[in-house]
C-alpha atoms as a PDB file:
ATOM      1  CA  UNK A   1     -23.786  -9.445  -3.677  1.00  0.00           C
ATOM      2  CA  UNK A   2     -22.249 -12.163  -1.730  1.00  0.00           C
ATOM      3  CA  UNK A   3     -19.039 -12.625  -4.022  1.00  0.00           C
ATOM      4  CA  UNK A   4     -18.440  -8.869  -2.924  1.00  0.00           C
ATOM      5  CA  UNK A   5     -18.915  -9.348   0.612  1.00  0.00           C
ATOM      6  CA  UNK A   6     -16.377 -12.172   0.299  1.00  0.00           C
ATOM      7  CA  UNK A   7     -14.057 -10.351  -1.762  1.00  0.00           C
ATOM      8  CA  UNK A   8     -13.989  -7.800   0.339  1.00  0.00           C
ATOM      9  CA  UNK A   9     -13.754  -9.877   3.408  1.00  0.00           C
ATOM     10  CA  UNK A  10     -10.306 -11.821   1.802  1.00  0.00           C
ATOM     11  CA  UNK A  11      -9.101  -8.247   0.825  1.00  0.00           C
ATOM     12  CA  UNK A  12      -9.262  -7.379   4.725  1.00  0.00           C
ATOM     13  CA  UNK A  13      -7.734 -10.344   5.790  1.00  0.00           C
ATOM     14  CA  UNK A  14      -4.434 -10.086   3.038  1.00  0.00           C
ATOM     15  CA  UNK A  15      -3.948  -6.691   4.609  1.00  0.00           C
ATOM     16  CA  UNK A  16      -4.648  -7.816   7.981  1.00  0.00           C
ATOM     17  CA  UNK A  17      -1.994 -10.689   7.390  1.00  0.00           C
ATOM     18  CA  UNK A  18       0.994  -8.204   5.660  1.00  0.00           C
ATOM     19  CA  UNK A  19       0.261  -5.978   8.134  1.00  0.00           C
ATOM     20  CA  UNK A  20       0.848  -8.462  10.847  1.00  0.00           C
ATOM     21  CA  UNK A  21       4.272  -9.682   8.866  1.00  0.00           C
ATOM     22  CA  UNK A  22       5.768  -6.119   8.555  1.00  0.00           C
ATOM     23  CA  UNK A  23       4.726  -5.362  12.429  1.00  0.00           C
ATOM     24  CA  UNK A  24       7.952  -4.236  14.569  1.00  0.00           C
ATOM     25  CA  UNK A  25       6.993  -7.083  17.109  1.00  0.00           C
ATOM     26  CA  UNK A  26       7.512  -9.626  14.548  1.00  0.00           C
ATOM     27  CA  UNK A  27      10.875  -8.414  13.415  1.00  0.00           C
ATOM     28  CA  UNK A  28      13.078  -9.810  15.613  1.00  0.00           C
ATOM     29  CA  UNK A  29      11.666 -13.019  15.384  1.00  0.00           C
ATOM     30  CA  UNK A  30      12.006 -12.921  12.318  1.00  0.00           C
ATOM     31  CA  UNK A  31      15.477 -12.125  11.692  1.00  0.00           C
ATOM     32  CA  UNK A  32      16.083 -14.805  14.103  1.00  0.00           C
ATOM     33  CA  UNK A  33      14.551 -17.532  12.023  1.00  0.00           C
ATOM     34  CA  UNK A  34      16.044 -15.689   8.660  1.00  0.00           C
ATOM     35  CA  UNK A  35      19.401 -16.830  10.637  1.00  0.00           C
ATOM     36  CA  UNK A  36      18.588 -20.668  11.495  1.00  0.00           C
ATOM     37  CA  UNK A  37      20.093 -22.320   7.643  1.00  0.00           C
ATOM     38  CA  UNK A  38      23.202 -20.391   8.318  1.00  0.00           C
ATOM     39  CA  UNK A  39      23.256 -21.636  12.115  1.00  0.00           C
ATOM     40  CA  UNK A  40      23.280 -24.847  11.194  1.00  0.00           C
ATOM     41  CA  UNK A  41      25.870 -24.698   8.193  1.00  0.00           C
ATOM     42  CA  UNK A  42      28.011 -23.444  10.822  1.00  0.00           C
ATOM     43  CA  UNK A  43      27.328 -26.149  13.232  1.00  0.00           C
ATOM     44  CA  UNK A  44      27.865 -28.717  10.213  1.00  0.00           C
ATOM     45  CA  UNK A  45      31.118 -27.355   9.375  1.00  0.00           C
ATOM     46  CA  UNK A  46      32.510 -27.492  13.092  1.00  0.00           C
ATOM     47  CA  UNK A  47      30.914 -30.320  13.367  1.00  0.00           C
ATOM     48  CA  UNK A  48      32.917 -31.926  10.412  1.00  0.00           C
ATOM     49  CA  UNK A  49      36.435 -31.274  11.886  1.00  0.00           C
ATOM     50  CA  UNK A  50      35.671 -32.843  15.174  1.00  0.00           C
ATOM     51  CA  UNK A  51      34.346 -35.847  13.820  1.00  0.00           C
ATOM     52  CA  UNK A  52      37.843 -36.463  11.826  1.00  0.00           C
ATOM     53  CA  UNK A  53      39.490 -37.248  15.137  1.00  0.00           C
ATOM     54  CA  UNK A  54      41.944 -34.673  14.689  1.00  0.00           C
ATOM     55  CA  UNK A  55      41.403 -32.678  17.917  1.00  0.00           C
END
């Protein structure tokens, strides 16, 4: 009896959680943070001709 009360109480929380990730609030947020690698590359890459001392 307990195990299905506890199954059932992890079941609520995974769809509690994926519903939470897929929310429209959370989206842009998100995308923002699905952005930062590529931020920096860019960063590193501009950074890398100004360090050359060829301004």
């Amino acid at each position: 009896m307990i195990n299905g009360i506890f199954t059932v109480v992890l079941m609520i929380l995974f769809f509690a959680i994926i519903a939470w990730a897929w929310s429209d609030k959370r989206k842009e947020e998100f995308d923002h943070m699905s952005n930062l690698p590529l931020e920096d590359e860019i960063e590193l890459t501009n950074n890398k001709g100004d360090t050359n001392g060829n301004d």
